[in-house]
Protein backbone atom coordinates (compact mmCIF):
# COMPACT_ATOMS: atom_id res chain seq x y z
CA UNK A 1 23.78 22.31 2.15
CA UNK A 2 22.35 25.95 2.36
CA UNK A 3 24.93 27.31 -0.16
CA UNK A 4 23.52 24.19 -2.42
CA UNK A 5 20.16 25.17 -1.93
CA UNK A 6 20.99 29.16 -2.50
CA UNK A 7 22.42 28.27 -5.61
CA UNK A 8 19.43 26.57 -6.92
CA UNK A 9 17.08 29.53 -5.51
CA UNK A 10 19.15 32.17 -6.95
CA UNK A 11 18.82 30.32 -10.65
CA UNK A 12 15.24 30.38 -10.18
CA UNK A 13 15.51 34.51 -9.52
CA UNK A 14 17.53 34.66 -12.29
CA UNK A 15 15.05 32.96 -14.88
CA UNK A 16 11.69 34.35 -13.95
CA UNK A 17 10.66 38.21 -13.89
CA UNK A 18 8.03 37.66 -10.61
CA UNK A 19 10.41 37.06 -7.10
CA UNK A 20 8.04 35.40 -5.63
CA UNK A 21 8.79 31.99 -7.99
CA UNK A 22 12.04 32.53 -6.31
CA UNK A 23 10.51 33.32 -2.72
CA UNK A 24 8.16 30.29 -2.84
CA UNK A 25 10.78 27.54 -3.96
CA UNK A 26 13.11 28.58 -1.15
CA UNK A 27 10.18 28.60 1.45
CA UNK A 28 9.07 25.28 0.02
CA UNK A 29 12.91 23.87 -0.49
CA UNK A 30 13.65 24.44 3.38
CA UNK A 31 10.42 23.62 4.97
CA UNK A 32 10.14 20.21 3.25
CA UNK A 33 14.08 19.88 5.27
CA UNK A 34 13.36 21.57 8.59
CA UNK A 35 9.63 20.62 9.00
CA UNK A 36 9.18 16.91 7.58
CA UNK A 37 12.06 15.20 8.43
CA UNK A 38 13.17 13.47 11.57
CA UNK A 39 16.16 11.46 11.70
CA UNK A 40 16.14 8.52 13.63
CA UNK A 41 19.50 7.20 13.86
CA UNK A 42 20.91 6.70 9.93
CA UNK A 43 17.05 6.88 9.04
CA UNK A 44 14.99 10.06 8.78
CA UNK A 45 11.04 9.87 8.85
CA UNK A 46 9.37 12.17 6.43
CA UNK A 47 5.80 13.14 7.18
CA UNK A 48 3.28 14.03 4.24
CA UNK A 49 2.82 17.73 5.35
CA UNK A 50 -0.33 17.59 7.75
CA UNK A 51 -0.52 14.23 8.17
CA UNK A 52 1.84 13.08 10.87
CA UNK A 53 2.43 10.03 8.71
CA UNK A 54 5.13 8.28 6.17
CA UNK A 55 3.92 7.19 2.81
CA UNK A 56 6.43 5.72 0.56
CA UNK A 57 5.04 6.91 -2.38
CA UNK A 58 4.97 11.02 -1.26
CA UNK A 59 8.32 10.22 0.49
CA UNK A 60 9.98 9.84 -2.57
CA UNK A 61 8.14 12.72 -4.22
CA UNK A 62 9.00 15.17 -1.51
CA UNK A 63 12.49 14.63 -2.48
CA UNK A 64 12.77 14.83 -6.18
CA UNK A 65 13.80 18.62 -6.39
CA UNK A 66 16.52 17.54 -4.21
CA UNK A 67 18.11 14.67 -6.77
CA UNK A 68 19.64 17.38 -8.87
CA UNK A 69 21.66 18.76 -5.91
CA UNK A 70 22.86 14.86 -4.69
CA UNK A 71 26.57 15.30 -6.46
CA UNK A 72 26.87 18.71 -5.19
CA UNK A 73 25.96 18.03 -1.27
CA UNK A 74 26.74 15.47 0.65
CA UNK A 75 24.52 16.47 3.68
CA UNK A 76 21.57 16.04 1.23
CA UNK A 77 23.05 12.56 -0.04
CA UNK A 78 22.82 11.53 2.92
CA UNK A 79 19.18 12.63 3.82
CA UNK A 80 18.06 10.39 0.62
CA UNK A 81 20.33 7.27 1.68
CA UNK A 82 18.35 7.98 5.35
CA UNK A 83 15.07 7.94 3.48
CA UNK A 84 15.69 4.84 1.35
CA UNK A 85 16.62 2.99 4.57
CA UNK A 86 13.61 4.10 5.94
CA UNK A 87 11.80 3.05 2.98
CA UNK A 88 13.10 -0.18 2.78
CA UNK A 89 12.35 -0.96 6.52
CA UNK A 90 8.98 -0.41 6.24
CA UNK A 91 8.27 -2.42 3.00
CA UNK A 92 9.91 -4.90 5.04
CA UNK A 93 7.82 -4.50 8.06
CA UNK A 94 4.76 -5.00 5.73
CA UNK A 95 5.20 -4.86 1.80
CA UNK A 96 0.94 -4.42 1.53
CA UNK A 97 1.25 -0.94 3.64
CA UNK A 98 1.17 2.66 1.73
CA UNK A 99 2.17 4.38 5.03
CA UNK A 100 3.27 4.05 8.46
CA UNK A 101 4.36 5.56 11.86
CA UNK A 102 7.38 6.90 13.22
CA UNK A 103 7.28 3.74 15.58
CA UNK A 104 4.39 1.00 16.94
CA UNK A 105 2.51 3.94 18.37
CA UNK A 106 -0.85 2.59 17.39
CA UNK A 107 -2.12 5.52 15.77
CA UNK A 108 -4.58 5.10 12.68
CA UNK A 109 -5.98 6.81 9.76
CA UNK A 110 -8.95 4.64 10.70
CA UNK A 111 -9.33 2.87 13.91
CA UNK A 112 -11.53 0.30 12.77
CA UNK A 113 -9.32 -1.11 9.98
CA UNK A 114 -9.18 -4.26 9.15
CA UNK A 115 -5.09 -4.09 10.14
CA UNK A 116 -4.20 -3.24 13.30
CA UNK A 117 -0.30 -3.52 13.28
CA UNK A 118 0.55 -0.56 15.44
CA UNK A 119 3.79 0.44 13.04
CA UNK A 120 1.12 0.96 10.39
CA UNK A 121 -1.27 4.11 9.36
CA UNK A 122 -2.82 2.63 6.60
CA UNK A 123 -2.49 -0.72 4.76
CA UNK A 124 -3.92 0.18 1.57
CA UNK A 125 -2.27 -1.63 -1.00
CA UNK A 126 -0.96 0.48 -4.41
CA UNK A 127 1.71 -0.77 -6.25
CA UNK A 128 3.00 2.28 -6.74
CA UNK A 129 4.01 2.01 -2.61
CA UNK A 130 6.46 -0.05 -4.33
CA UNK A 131 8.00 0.79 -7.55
CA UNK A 132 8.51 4.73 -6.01
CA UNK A 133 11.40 3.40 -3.65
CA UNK A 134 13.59 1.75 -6.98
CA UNK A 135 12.83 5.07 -8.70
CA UNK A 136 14.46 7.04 -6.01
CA UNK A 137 17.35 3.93 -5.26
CA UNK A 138 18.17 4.32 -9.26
CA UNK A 139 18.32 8.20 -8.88
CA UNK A 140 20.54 8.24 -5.72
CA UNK A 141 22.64 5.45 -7.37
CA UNK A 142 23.58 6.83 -10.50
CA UNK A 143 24.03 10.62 -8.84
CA UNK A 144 26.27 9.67 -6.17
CA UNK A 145 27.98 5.72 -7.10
CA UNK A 146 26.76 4.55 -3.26
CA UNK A 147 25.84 1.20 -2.31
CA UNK A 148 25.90 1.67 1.10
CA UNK A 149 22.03 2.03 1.59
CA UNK A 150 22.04 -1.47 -0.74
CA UNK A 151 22.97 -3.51 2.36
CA UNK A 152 21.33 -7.23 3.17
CA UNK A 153 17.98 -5.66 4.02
CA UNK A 154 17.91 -3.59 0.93
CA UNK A 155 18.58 -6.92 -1.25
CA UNK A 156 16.03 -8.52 1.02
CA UNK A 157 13.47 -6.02 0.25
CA UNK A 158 14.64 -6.03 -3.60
CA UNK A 159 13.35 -9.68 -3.06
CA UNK A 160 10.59 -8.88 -1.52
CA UNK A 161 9.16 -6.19 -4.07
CA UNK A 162 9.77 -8.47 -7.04
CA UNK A 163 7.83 -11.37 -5.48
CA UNK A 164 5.00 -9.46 -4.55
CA UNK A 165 4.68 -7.93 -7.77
CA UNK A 166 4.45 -11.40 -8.87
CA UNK A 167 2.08 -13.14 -6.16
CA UNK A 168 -0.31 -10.33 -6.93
CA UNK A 169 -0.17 -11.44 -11.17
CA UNK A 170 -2.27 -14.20 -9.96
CA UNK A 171 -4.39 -12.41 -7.01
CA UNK A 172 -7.79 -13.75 -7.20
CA UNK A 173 -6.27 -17.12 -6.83
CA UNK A 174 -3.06 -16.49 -4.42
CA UNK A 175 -3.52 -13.28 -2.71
CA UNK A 176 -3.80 -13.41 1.21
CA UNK A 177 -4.49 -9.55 1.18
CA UNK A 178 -7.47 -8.41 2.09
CA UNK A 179 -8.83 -4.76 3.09
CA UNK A 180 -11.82 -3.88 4.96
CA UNK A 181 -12.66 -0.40 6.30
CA UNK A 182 -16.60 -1.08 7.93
CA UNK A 183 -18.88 1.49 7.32
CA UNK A 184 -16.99 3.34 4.49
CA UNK A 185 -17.97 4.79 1.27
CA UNK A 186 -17.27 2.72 -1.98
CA UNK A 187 -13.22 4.33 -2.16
CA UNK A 188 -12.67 3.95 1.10
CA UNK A 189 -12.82 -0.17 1.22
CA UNK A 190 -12.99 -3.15 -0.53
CA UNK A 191 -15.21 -5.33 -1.80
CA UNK A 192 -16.13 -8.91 -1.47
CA UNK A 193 -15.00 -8.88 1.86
CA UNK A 194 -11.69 -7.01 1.19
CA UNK A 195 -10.77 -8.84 -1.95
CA UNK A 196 -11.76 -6.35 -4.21
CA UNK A 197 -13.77 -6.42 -7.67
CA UNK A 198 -13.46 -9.39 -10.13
CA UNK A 199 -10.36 -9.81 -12.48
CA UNK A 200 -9.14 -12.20 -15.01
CA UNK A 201 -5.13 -12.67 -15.38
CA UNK A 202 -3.58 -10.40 -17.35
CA UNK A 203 0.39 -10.79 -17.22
CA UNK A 204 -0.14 -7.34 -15.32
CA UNK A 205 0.57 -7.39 -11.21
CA UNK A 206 -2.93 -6.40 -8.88
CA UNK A 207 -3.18 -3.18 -6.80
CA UNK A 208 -6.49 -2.45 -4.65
CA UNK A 209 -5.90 1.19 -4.48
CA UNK A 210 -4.81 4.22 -6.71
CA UNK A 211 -2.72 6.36 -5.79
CA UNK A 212 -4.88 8.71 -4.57
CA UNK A 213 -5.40 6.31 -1.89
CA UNK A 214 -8.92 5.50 -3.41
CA UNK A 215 -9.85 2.48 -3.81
CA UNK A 216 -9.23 1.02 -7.51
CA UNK A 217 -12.64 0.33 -9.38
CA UNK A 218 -10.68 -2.62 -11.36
CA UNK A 219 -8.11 -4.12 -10.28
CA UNK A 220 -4.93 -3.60 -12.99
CA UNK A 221 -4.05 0.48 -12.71
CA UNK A 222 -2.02 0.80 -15.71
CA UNK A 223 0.40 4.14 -14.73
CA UNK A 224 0.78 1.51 -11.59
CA UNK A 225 1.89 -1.08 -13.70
CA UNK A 226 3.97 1.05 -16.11
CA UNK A 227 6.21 2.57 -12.99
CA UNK A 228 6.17 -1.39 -11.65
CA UNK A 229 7.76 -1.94 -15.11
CA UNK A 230 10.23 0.97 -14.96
CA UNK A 231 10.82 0.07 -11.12
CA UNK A 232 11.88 -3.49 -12.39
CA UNK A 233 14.03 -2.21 -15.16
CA UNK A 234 15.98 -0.17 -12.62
CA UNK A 235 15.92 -2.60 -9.52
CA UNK A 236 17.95 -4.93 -12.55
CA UNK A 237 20.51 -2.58 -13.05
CA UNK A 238 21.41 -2.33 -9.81
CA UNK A 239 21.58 -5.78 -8.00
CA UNK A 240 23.51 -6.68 -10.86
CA UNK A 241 26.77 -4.95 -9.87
CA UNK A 242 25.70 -4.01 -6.41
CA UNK A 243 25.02 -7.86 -5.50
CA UNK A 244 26.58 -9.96 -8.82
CA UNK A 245 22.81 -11.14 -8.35
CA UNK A 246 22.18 -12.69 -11.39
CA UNK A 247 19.02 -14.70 -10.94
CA UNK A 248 17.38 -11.51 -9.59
CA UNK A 249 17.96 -9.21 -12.69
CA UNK A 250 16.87 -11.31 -14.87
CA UNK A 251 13.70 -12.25 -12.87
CA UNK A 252 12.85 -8.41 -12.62
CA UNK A 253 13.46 -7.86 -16.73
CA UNK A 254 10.95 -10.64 -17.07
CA UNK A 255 8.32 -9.60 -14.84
CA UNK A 256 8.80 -6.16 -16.30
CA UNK A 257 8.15 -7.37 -19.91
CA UNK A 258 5.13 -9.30 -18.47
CA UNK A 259 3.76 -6.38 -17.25
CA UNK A 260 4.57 -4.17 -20.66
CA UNK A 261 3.13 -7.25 -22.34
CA UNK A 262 -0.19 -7.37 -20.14
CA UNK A 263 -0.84 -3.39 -20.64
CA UNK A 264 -0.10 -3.70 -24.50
CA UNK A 265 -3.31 -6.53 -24.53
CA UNK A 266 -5.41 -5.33 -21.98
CA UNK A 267 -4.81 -1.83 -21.31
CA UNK A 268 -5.17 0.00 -24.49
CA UNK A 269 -8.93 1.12 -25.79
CA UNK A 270 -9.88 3.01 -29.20
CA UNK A 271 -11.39 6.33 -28.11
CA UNK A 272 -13.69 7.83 -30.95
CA UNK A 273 -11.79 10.84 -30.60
CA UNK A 274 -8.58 10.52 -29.77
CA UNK A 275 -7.87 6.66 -31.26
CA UNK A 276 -5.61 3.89 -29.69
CA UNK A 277 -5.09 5.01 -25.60
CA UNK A 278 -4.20 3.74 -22.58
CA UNK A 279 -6.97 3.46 -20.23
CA UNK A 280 -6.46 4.21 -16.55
CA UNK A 281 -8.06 0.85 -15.20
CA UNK A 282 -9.08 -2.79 -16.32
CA UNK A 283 -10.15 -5.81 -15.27
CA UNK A 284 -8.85 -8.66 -17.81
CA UNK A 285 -12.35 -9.83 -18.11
CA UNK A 286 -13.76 -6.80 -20.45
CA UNK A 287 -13.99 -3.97 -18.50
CA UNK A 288 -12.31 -0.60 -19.17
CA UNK A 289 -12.06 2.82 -16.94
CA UNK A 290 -11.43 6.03 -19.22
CA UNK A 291 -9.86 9.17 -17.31
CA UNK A 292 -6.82 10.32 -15.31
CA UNK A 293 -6.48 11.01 -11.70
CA UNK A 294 -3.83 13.75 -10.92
CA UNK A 295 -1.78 11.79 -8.77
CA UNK A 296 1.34 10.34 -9.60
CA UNK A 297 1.53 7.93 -11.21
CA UNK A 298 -1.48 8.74 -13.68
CA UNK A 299 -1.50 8.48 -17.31
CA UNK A 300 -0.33 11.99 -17.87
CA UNK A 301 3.09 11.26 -16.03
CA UNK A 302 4.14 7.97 -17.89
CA UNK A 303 6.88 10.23 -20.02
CA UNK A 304 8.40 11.28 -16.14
CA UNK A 305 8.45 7.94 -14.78
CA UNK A 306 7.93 5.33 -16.75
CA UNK A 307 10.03 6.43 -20.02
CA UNK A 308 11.63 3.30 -21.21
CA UNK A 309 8.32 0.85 -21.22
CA UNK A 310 5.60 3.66 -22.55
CA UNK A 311 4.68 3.71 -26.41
CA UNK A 312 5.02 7.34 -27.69
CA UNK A 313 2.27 7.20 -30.32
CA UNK A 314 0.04 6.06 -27.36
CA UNK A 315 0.73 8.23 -24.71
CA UNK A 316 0.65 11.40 -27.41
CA UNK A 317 -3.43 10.20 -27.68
CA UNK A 318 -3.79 9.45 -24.23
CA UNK A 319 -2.05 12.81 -23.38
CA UNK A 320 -4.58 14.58 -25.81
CA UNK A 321 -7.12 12.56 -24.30
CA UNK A 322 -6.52 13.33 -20.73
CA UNK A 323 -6.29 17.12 -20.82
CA UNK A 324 -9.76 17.76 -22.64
CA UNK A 325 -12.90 17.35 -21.74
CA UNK A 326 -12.96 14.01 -22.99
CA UNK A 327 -11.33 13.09 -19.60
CA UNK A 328 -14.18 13.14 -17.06
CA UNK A 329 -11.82 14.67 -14.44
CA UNK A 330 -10.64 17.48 -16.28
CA UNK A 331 -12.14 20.64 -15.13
CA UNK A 332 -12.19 24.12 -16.57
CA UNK A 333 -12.95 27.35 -14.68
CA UNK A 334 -12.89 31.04 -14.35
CA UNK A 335 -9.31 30.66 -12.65
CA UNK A 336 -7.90 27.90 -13.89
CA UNK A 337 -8.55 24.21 -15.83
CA UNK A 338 -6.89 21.15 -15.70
CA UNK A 339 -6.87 17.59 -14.08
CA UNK A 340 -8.95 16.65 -10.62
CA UNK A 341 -9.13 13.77 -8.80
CA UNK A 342 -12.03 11.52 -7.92
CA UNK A 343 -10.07 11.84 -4.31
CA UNK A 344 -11.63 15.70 -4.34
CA UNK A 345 -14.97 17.55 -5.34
CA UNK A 346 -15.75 17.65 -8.71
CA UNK A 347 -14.43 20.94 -10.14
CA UNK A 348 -11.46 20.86 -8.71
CA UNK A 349 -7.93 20.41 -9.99
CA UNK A 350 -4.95 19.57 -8.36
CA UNK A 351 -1.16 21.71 -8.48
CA UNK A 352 0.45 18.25 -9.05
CA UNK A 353 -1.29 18.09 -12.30
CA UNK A 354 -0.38 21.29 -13.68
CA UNK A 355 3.47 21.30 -12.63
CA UNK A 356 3.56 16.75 -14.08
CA UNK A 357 1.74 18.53 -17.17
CA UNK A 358 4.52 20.80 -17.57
CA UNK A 359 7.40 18.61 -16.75
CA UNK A 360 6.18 16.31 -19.66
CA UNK A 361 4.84 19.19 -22.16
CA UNK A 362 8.40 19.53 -23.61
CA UNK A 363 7.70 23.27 -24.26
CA UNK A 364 9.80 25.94 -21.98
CA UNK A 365 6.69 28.69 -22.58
CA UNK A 366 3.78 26.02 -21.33
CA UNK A 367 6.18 24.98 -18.29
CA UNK A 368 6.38 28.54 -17.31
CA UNK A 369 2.83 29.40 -18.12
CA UNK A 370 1.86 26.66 -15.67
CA UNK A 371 4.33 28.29 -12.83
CA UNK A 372 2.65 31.53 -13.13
CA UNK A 373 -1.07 30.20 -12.94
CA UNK A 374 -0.08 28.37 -9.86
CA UNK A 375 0.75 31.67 -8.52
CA UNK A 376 -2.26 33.09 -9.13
CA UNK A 377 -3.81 30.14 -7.47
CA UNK A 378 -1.74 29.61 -4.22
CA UNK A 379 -4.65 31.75 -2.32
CA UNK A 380 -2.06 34.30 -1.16
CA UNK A 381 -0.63 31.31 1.08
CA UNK A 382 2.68 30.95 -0.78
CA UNK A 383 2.01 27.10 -0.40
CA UNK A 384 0.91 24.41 -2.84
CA UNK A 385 -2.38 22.88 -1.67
CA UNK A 386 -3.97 19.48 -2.72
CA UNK A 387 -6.81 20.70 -5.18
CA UNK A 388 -8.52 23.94 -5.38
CA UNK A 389 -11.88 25.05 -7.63
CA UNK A 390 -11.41 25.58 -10.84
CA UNK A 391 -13.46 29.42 -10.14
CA UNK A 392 -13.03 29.81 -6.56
CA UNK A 393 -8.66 29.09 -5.74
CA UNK A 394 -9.29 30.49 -1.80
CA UNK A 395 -11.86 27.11 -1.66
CA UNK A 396 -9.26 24.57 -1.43
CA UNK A 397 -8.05 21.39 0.87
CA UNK A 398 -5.24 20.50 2.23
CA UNK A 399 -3.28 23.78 3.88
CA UNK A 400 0.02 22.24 3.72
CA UNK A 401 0.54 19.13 1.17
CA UNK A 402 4.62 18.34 0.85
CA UNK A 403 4.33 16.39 -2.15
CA UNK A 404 2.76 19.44 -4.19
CA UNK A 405 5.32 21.82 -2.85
CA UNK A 406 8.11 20.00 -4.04
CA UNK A 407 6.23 19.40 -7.45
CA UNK A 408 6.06 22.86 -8.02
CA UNK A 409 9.72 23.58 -7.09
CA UNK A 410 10.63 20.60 -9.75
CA UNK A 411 8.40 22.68 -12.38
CA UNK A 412 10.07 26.08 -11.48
CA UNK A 413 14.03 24.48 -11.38
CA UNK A 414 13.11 22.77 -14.58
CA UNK A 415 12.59 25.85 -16.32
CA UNK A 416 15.78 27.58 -14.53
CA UNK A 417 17.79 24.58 -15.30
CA UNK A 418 16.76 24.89 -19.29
């Protein structure tokens, strides 16, 4: 595994002038290894960075500069197949939970939750919690050809993500879900009693939370429900030779052309700018939310994840739309400008913007332009933080953040790889 990741490094020297692009994607590539990962039997546990917890949605993200070394290592094979288990034992545990423990050891993001399950850190409810796991199954699947990770809990939890997706089509009327947080600020809970706000049905599944882990201000996320759609697509292809499941392919293709169908009615909005776009929220019953959020998925990322089930005319406005000021969390600055996060202060922007702008700009000079301002912006940590002002980069949060490291070492091997 170390010559694997050498190799990789010593690209990256090769293809940019500055050493440290080189320095910081090895530091990054071997503390996301040695510092986040515990195994636990055939299972490893992967903690966010400085949060001692799992989500299943930075989990997967952590890992994605690693899926282009899966053919050549085994050792890392098998830390993905150890992660997917994982995964899949937790949505099973409790398919409404973004992140968990290591075990039942009661600890909380917030105490007073409404959920007290002690295998659970937060039960916040995004549906990209589930669609991230069948991006990462497809990926390990086609690299390596192994189904051993698809055993019966892996079908089980196939199930189990497909139904969901499908209960929550219809969540006013059928969901059981509810999240309260007393005391919080407006993203931090749920309203009407955990339910959330208002919505009509749509063909598109429900999520109360974005992936930012704020709360959603309508209910229907559409990145969310794109990646659901792609998630589908993929969870198809593989039960169908993996489990000669018929009936469960053909279920997941239909609830992923629901939810194509649902964002093509709903989800797109004339902007007197840029035209026909995707907006970023809706509610089936007339309302609309214009902007982006840097986390993934967001609007900016659909080419990334969601490629099969986006409409390229659409995303090029919404693209347009989203880095301008048109967006109202795009931020510009004496150091840097790009896409925040209502998650953060206003006038900040986030690393995992810049490096998902570059990885979908299709330009080789704007993907390496984007790994030398988040040089300049690392605060002389050599680390990747969550969001940093747009005039001040030494005024930022998060001192180590996983997910952006390995976002950044995706942006820099895409450019090596090229």
């Amino acid at each position: 595994m170390k010559d694997v990741l050498h190799r990789q490094v010593e690209k990256v020297a090769g293809a940019f002038d500055d050493p440290r692009v080189a320095s910081m994607v090895s530091d990054a590539l071997n503390r996301t290894l040695s510092d986040t990962l515990t195994r636990d039997g055939d299972e490893y546990f992967v903690i966010t960075g400085d949060i001692p917890a799992m989500w299943l949605r930075d989990s997967t993200t952590q890992l994605w500069p690693y899926l282009r070394m899966l053919g050549e290592s085994p050792e890392i094979a098998d830390i993905v197949a150890g992660v997917l288990k994982r995964q899949f034992r937790q949505i099973e545990h409790d398919p409404y939970a973004n992140s968990f423990n290591p075990g039942p050891t009661g600890a909380h993001y917030e105490p007073g939750d409404l959920n007290d399950d002690p295998w659970v850190w937060e039960q916040k409810y995004e549906i990209d919690s589930l669609a991230f796991p069948l991006l990462l199954a497809h990926r390990f699947w086609r690299a390596t050809g192994r189904t051993d990770v698809f055993d019966d809990r892996g079908h089980r939890v196939f199930r189990t993500i497909l139904e969901q997706m499908r209960l929550e089509q219809r969540h006013e009327e059928r969901s059981a879900y509810r999240f309260v947080r007393p005391g919080a600020i407006a993203t931090e809970t749920l309203v009407r009693d955990g339910l959330g706000t208002p919505v009509g049905h749509t063909g598109m599944t429900w999520g109360g939370f974005r992936p930012s882990d704020d709360a959603c201000t309508h209910g229907y996320n559409i990145p969310g429900n794109l990646l659901a759609a792609q998630g589908l697509r993929h969870l198809a292809e593989i039960c169908l030779p993996v489990w000669n499941d018929a009936a469960l392919a053909s279920a997941a293709l239909e609830l992923s052309a629901e939810l194509v169908a649902g964002v093509r009615e709903f989800g797109l909005v004339e902007h007197p700018r840029h035209g026909l776009i995707y907006a970023y929220e809706v509610d089936g019953l007339g309302e609309q939310l214009l902007m982006d959020d840097a986390n993934m998925p967001s609007l900016l990322s659909l080419p990334l994840l969601s490629p099969d089930v986006l409409d390229p005319e659409v995303y090029a406005r919404t693209r347009a739309f989203v880095l301008s000021p048109d967006n109202p969390w795009w931020f510009s600055g004496t150091a840097a400008s790009g896409v925040g996060s209502p998650h953060t202060r206003e006038r900040r922007v986030w690393p995992i913007g810049f490096a998902v702008e570059g990885l979908t700009s299709g330009s080789a000079e704007r993907q390496r332009e984007l790994v030398a301002l988040l040089l300049a912006t690392d605060a002389g940590t050599n680390r990747m933080h969550e969001a940093f002002d747009v005039d001040d980069p030494a005024r930022f949060s998060r001192p180590w953040f996983s997910w952006a490291d390995s976002m950044f070492c995706e942006l820099a091997l895409t450019v090596a790889s090229a």
